[in-house]
PDB file of N, CA and C in Angstrom:
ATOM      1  N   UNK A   1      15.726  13.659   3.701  1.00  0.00           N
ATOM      2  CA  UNK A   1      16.233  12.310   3.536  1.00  0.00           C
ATOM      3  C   UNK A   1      15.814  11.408   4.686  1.00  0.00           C
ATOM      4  N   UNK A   2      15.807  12.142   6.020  1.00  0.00           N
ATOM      5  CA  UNK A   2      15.410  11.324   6.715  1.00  0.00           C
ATOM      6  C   UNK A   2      14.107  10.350   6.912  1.00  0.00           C
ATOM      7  N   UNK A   3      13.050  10.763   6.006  1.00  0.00           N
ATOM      8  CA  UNK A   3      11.570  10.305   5.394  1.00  0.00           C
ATOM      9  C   UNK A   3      11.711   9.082   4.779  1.00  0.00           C
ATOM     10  N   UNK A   4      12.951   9.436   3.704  1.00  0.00           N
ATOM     11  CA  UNK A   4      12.817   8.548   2.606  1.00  0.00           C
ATOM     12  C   UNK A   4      13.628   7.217   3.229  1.00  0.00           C
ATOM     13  N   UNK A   5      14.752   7.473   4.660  1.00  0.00           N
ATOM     14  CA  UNK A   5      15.461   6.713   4.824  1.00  0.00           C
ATOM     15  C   UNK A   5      15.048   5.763   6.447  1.00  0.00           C
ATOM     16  N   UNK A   6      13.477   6.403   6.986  1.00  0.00           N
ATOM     17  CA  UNK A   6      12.419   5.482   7.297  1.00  0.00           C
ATOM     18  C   UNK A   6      11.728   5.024   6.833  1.00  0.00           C
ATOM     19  N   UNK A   7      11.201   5.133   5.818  1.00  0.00           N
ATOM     20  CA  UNK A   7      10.354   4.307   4.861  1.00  0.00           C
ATOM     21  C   UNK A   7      11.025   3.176   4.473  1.00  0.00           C
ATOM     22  N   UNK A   8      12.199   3.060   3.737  1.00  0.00           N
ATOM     23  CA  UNK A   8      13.566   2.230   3.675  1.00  0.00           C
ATOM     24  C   UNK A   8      13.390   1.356   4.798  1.00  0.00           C
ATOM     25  N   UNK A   9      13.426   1.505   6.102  1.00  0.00           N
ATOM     26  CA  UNK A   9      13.576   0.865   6.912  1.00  0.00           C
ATOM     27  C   UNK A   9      12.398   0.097   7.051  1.00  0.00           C
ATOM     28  N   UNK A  10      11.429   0.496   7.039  1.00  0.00           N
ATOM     29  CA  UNK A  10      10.042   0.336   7.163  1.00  0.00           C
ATOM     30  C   UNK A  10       9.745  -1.129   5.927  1.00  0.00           C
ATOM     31  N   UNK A  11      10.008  -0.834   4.615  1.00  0.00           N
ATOM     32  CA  UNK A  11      10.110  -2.175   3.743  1.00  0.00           C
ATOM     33  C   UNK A  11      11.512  -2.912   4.320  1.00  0.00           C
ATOM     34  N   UNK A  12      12.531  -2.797   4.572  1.00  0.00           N
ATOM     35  CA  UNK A  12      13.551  -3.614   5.468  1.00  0.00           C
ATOM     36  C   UNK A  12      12.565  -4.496   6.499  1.00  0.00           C
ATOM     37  N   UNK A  13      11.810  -3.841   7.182  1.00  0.00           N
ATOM     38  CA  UNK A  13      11.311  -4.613   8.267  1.00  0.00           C
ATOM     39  C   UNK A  13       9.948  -6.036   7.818  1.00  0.00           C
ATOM     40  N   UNK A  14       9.837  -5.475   6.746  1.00  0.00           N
ATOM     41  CA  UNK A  14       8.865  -6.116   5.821  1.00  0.00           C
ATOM     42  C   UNK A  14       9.441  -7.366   5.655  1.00  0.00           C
ATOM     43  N   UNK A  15      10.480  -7.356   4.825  1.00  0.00           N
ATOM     44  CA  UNK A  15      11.523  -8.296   4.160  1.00  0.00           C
ATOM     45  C   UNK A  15      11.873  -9.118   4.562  1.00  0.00           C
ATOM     46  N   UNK A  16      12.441  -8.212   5.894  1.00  0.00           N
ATOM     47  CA  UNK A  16      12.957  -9.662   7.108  1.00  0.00           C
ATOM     48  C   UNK A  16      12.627 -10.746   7.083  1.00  0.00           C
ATOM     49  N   UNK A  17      10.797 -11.141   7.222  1.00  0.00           N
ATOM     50  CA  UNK A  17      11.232 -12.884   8.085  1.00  0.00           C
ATOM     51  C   UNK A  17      11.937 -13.435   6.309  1.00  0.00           C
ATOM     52  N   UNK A  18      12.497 -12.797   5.373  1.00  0.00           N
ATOM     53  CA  UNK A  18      12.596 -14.045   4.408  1.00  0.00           C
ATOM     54  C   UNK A  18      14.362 -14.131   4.471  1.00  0.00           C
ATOM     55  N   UNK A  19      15.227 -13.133   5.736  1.00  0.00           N
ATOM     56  CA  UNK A  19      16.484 -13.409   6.077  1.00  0.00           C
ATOM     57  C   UNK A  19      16.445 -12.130   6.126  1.00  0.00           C
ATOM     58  N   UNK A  20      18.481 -12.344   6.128  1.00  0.00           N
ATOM     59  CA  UNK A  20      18.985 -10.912   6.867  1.00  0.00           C
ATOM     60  C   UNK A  20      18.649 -10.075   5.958  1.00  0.00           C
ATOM     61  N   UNK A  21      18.447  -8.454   5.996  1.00  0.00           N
ATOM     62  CA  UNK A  21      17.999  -7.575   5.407  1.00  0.00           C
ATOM     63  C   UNK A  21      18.795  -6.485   5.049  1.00  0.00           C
ATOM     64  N   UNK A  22      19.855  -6.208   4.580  1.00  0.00           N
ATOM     65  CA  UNK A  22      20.701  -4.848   4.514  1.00  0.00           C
ATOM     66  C   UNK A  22      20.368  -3.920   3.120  1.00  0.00           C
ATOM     67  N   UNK A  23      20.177  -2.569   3.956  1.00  0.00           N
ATOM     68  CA  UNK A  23      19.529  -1.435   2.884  1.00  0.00           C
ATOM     69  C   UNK A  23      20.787  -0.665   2.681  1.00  0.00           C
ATOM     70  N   UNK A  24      21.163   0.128   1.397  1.00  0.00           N
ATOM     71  CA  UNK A  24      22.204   0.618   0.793  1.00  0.00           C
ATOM     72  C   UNK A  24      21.582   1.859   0.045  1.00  0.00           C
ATOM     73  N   UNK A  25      22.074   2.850   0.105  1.00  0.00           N
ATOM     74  CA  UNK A  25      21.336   4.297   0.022  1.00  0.00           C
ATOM     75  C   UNK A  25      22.291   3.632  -1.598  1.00  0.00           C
ATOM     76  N   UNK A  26      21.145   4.345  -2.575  1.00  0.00           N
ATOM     77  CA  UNK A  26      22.030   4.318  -4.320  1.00  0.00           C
ATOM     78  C   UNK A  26      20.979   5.384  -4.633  1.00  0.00           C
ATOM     79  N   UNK A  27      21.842   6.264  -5.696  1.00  0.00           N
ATOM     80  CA  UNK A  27      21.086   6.998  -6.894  1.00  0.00           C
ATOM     81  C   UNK A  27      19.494   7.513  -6.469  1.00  0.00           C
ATOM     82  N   UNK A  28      19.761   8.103  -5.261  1.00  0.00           N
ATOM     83  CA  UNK A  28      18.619   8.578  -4.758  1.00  0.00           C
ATOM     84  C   UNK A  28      17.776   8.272  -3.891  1.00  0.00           C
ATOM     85  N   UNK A  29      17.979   6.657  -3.868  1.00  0.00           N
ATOM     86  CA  UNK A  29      16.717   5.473  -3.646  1.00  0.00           C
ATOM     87  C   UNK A  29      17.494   4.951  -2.312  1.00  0.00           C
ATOM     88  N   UNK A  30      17.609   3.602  -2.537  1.00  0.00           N
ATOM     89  CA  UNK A  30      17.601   2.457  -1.746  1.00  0.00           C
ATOM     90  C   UNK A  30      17.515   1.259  -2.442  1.00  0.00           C
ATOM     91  N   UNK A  31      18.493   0.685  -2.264  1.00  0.00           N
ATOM     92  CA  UNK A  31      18.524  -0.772  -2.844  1.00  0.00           C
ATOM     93  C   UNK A  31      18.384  -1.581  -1.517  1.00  0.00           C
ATOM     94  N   UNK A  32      17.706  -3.111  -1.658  1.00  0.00           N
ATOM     95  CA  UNK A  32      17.649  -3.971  -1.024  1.00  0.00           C
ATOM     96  C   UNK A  32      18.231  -5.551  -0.963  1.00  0.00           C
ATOM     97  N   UNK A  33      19.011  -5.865   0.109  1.00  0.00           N
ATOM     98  CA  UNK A  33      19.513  -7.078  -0.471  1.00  0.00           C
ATOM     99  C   UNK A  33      18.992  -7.971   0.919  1.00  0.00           C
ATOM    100  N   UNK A  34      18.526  -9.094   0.529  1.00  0.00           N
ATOM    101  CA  UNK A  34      18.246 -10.100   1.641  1.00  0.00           C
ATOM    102  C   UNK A  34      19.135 -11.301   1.238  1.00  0.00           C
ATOM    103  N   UNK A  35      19.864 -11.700   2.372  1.00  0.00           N
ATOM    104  CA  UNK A  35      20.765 -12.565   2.117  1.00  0.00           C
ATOM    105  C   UNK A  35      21.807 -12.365   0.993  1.00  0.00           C
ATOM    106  N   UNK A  36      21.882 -11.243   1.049  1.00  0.00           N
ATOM    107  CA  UNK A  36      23.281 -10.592   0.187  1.00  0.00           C
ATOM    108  C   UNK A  36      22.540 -10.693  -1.456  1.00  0.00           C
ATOM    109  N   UNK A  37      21.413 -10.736  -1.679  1.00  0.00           N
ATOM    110  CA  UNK A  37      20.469 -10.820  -3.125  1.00  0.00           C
ATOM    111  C   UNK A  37      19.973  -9.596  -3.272  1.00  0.00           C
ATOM    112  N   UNK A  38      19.852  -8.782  -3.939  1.00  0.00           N
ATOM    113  CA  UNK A  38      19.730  -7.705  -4.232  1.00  0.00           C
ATOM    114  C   UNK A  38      18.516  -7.799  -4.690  1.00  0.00           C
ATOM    115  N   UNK A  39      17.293  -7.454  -4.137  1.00  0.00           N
ATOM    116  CA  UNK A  39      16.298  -8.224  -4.745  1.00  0.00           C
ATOM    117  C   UNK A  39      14.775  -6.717  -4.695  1.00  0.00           C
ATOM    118  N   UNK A  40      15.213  -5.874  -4.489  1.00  0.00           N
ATOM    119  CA  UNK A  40      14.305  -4.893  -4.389  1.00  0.00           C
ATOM    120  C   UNK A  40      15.233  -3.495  -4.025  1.00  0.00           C
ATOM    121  N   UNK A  41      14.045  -2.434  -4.742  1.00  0.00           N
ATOM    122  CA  UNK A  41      14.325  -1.039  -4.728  1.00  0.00           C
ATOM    123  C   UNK A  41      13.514   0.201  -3.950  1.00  0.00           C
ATOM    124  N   UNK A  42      13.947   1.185  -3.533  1.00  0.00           N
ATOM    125  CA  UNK A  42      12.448   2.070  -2.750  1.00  0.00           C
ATOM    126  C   UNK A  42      13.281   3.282  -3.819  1.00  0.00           C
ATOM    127  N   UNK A  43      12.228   3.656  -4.258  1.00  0.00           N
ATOM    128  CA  UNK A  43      12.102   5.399  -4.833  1.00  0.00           C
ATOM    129  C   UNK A  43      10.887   5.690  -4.241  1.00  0.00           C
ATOM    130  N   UNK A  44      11.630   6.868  -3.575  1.00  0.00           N
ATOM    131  CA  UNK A  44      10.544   8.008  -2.963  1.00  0.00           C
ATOM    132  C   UNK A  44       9.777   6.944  -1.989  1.00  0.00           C
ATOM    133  N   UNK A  45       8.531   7.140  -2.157  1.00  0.00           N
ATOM    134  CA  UNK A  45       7.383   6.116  -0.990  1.00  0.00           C
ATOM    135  C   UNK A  45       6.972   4.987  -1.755  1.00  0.00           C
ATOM    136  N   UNK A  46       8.051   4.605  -2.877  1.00  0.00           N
ATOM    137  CA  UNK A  46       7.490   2.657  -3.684  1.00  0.00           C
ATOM    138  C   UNK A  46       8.463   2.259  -3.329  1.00  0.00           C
ATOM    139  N   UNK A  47       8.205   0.753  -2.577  1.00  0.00           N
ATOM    140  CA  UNK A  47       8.799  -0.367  -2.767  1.00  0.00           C
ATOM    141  C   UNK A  47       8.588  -1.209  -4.454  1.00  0.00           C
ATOM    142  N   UNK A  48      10.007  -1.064  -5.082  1.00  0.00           N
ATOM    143  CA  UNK A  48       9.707  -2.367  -6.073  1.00  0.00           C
ATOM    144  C   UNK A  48      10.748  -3.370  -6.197  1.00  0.00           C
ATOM    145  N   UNK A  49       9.423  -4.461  -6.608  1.00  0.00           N
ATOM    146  CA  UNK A  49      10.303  -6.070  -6.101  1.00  0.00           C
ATOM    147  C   UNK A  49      10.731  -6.506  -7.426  1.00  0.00           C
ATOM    148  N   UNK A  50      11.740  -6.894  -7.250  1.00  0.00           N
ATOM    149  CA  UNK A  50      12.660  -7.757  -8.412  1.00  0.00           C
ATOM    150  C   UNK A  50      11.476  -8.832  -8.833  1.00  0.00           C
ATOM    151  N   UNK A  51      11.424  -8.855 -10.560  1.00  0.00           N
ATOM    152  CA  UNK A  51      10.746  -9.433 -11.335  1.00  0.00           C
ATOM    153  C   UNK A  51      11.487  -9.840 -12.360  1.00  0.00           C
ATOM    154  N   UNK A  52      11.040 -10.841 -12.682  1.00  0.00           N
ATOM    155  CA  UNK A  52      11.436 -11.818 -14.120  1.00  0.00           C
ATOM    156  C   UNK A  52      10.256 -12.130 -14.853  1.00  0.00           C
ATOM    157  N   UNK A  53      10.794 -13.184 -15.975  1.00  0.00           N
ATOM    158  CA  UNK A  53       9.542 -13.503 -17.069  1.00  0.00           C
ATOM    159  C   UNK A  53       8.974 -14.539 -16.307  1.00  0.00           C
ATOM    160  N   UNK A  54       9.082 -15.201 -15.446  1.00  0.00           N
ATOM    161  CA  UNK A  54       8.666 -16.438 -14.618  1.00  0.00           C
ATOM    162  C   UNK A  54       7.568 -15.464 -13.640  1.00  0.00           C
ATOM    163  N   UNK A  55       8.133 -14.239 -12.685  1.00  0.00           N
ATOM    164  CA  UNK A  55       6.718 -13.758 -11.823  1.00  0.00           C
ATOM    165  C   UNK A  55       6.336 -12.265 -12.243  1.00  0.00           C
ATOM    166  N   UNK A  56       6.292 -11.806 -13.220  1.00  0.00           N
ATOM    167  CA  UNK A  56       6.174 -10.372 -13.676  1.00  0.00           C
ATOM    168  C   UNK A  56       4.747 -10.407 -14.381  1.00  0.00           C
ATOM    169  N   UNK A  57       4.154 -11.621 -14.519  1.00  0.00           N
ATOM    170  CA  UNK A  57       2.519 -11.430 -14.822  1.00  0.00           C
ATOM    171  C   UNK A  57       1.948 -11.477 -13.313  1.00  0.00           C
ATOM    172  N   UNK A  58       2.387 -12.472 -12.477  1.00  0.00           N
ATOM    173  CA  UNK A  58       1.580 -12.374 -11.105  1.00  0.00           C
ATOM    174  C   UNK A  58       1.554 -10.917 -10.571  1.00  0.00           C
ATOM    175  N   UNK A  59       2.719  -9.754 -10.943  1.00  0.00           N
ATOM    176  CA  UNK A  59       2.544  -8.416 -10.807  1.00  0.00           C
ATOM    177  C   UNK A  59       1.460  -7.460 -11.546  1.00  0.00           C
ATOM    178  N   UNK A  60       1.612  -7.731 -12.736  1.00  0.00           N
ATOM    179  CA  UNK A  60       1.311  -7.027 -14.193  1.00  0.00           C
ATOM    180  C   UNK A  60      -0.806  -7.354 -13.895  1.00  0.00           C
ATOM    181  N   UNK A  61      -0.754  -8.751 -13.072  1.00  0.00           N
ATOM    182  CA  UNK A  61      -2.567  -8.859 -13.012  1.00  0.00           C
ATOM    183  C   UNK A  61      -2.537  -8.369 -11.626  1.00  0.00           C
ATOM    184  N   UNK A  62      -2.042  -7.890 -10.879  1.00  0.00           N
ATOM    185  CA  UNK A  62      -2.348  -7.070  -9.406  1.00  0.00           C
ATOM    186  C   UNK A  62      -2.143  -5.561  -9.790  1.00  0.00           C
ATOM    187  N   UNK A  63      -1.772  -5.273 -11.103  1.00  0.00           N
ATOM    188  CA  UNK A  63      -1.988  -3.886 -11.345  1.00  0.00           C
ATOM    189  C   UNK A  63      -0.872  -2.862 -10.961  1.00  0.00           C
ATOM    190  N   UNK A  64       0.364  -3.703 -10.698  1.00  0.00           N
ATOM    191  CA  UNK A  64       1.686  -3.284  -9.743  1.00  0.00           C
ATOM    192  C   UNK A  64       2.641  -2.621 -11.050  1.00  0.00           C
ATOM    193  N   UNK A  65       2.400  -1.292 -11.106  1.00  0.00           N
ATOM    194  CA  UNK A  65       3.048  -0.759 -12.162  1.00  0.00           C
ATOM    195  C   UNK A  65       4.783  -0.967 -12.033  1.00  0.00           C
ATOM    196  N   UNK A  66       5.337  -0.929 -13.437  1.00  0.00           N
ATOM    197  CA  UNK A  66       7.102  -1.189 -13.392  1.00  0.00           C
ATOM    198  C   UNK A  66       7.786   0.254 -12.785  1.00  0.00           C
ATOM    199  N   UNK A  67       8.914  -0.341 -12.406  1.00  0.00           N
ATOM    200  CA  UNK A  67       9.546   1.243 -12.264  1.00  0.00           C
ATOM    201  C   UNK A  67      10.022   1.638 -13.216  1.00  0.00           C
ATOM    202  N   UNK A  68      10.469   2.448 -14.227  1.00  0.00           N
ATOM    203  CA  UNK A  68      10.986   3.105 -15.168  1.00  0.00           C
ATOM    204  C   UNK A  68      11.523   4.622 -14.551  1.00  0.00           C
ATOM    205  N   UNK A  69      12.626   4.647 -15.614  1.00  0.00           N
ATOM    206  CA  UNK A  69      12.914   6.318 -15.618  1.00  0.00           C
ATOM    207  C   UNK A  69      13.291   6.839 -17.118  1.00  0.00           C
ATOM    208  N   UNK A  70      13.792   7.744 -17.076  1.00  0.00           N
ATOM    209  CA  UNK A  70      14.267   8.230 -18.163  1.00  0.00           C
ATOM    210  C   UNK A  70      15.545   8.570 -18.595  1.00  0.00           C
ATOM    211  N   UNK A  71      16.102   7.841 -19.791  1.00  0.00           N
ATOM    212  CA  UNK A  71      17.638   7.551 -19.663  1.00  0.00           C
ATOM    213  C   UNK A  71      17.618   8.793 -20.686  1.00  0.00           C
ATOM    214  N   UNK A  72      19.183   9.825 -20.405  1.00  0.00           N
ATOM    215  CA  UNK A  72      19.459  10.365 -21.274  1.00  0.00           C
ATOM    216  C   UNK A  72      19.700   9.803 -22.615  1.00  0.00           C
ATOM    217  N   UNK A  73      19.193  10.198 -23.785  1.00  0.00           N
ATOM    218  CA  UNK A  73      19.192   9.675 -25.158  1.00  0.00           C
ATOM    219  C   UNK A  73      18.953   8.018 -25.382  1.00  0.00           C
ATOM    220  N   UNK A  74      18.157   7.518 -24.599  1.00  0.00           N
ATOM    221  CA  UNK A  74      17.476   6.004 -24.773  1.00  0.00           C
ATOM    222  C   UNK A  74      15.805   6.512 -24.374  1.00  0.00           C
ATOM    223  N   UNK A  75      15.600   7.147 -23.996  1.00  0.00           N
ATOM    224  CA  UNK A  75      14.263   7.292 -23.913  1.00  0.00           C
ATOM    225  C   UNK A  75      13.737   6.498 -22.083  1.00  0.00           C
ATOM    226  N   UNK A  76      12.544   6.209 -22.062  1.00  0.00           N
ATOM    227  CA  UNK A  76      12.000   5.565 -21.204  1.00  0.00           C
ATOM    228  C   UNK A  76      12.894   3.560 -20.911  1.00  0.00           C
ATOM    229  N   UNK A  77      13.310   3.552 -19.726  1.00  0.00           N
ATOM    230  CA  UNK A  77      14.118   2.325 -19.368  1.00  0.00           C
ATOM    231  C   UNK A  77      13.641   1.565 -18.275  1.00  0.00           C
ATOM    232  N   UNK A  78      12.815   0.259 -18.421  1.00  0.00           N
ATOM    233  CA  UNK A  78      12.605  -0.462 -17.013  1.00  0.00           C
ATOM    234  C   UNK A  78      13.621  -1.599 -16.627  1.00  0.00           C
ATOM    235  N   UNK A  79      13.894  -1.161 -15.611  1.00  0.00           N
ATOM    236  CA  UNK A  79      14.961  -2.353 -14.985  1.00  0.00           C
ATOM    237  C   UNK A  79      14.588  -3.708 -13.872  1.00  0.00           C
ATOM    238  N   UNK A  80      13.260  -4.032 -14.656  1.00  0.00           N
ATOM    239  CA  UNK A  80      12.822  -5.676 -13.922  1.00  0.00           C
ATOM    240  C   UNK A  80      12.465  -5.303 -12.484  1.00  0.00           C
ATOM    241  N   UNK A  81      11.996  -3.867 -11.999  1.00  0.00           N
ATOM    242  CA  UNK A  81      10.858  -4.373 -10.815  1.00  0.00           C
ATOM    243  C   UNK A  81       9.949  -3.695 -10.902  1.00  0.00           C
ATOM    244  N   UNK A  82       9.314  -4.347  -9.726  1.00  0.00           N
ATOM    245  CA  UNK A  82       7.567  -3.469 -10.038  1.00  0.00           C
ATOM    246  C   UNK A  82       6.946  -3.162  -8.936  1.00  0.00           C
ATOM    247  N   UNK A  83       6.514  -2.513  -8.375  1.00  0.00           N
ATOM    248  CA  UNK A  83       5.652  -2.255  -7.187  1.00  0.00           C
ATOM    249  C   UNK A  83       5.112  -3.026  -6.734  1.00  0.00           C
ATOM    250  N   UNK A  84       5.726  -2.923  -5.177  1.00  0.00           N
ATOM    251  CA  UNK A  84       4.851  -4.062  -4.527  1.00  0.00           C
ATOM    252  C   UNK A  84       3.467  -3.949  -4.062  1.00  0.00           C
ATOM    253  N   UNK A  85       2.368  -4.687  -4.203  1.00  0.00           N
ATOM    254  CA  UNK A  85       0.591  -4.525  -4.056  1.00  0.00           C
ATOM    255  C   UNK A  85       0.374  -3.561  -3.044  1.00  0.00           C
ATOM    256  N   UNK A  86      -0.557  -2.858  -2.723  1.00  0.00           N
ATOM    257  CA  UNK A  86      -0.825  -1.884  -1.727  1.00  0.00           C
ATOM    258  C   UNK A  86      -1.148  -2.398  -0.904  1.00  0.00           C
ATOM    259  N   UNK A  87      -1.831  -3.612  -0.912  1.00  0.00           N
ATOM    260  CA  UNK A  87      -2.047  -4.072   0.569  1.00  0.00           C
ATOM    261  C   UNK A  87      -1.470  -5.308   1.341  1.00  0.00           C
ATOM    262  N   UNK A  88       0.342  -5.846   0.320  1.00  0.00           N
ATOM    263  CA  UNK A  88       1.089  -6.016   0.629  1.00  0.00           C
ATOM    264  C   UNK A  88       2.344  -5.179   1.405  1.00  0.00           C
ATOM    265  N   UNK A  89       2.065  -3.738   1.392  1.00  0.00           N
ATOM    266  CA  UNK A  89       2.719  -2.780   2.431  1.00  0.00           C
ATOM    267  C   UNK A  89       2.215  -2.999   3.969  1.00  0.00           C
ATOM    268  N   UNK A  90       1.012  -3.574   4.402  1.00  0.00           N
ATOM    269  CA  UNK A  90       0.444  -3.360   5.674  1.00  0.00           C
ATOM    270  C   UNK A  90       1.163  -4.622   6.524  1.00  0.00           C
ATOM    271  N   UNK A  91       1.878  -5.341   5.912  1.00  0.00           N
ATOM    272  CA  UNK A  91       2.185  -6.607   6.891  1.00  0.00           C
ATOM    273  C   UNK A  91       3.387  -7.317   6.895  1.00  0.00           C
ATOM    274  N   UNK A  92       4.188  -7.892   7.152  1.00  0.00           N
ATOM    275  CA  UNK A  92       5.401  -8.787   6.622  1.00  0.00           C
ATOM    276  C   UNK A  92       4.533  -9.950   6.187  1.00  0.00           C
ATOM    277  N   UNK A  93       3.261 -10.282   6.974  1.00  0.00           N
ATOM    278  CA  UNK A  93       2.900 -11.480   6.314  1.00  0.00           C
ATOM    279  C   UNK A  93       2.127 -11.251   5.196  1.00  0.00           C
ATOM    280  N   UNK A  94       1.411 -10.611   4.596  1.00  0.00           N
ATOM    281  CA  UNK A  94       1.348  -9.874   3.789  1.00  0.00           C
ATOM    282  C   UNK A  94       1.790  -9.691   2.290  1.00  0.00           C
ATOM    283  N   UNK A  95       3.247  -9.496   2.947  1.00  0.00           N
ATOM    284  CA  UNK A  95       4.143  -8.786   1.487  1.00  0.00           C
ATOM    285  C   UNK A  95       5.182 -10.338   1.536  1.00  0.00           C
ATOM    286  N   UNK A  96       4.920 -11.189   2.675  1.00  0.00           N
ATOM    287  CA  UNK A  96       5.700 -12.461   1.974  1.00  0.00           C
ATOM    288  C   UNK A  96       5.440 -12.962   0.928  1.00  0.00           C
ATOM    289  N   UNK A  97       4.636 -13.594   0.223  1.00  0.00           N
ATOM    290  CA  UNK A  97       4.596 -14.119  -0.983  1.00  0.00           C
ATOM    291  C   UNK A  97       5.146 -13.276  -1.809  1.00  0.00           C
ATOM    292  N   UNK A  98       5.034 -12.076  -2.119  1.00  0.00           N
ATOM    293  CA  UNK A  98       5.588 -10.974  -3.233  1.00  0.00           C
ATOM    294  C   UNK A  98       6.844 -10.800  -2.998  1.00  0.00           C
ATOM    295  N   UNK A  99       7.487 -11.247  -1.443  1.00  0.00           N
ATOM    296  CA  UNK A  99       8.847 -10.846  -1.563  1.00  0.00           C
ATOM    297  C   UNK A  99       9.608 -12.119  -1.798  1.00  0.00           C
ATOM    298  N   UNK A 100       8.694 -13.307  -1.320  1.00  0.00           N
ATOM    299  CA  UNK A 100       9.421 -14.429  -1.867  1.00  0.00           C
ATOM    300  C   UNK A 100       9.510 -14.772  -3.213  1.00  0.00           C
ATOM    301  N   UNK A 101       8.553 -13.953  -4.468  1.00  0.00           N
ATOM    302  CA  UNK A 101       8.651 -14.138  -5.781  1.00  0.00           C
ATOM    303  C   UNK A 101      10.170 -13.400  -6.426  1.00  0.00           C
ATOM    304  N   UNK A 102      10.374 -11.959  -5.327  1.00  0.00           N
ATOM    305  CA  UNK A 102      11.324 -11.393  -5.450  1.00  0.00           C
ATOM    306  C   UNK A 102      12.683 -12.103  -5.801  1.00  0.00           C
ATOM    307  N   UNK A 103      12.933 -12.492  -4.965  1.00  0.00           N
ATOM    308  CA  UNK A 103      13.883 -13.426  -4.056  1.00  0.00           C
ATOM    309  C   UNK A 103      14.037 -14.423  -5.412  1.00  0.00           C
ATOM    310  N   UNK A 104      12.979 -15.386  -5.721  1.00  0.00           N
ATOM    311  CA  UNK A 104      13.534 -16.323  -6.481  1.00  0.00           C
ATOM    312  C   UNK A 104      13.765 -15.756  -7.687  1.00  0.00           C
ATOM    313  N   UNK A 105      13.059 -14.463  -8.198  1.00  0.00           N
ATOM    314  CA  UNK A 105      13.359 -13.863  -9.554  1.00  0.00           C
ATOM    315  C   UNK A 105      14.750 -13.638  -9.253  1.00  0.00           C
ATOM    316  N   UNK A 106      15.257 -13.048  -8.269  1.00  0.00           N
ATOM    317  CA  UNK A 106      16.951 -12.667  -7.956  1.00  0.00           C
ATOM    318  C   UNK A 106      17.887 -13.716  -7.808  1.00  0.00           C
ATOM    319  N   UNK A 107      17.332 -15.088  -7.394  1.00  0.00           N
ATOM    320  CA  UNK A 107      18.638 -16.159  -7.362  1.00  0.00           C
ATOM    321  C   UNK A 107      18.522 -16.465  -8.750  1.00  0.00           C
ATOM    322  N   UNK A 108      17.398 -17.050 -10.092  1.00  0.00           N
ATOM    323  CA  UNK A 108      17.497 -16.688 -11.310  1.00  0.00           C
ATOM    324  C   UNK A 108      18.438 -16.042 -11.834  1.00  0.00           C
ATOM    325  N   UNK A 109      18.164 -14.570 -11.737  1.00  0.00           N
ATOM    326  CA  UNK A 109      18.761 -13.834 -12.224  1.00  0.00           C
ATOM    327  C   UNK A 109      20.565 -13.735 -12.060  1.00  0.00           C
ATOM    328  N   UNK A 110      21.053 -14.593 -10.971  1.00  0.00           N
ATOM    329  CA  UNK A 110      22.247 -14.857 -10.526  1.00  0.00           C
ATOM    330  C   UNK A 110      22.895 -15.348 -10.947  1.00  0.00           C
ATOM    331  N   UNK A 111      22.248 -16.797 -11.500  1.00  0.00           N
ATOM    332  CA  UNK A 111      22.926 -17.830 -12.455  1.00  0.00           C
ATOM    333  C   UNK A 111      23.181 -17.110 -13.667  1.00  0.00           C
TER     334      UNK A 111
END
């Protein structure tokens, strides 16, 4: 756990300049909330960023597969995020634009 719960930290540190950053161990993973917005997930070594119908093609043409799992007796289930770009992991400046798409897909999603 301790791997999975630096890596965690590691996209936390990413996140930051877009505000405060608090990570919450869930269902294996890691949930992410910036500014109390819940706006991203880590399973295993993926960061994925909260998506809507407004930024989920700017993902879908960078090739940023969804997260899915497998629900007992529903079959295959995606819950609106998607991997963040690979060479949006190397930077905070970087992974800002993708985390600021995050972010506004999550105040959306609020209302």
């Amino acid at each position: 756990m301790a791997t999975r719960d630096a890596f965690a930290g590691y996209c936390a540190e990413l996140l930051s300049p877009l505000g405060p950053v608090r990570v919450k161990r869930m269902f294996g993973g890691h949930g992410i909330y910036v500014d109390d917005l819940f706006m991203a997930i880590v399973v295993g070594e993926t960061l994925y960023l909260k998506v809507d119908a407004q930024t989920r093609p700017r993902f879908e043409a960078e090739g940023c597969a969804p997260f899915t799992y497998t629900a007992k007796g529903r079959g295959r289930v995606s819950l609106g995020y998607h991997a963040a770009p690979a060479e949006a992991m190397d930077s905070p400046a970087l992974m800002r634009p993708w985390a600021a798409l995050a972010l506004q897909a999550a105040l959306r999603a609020r209302k």
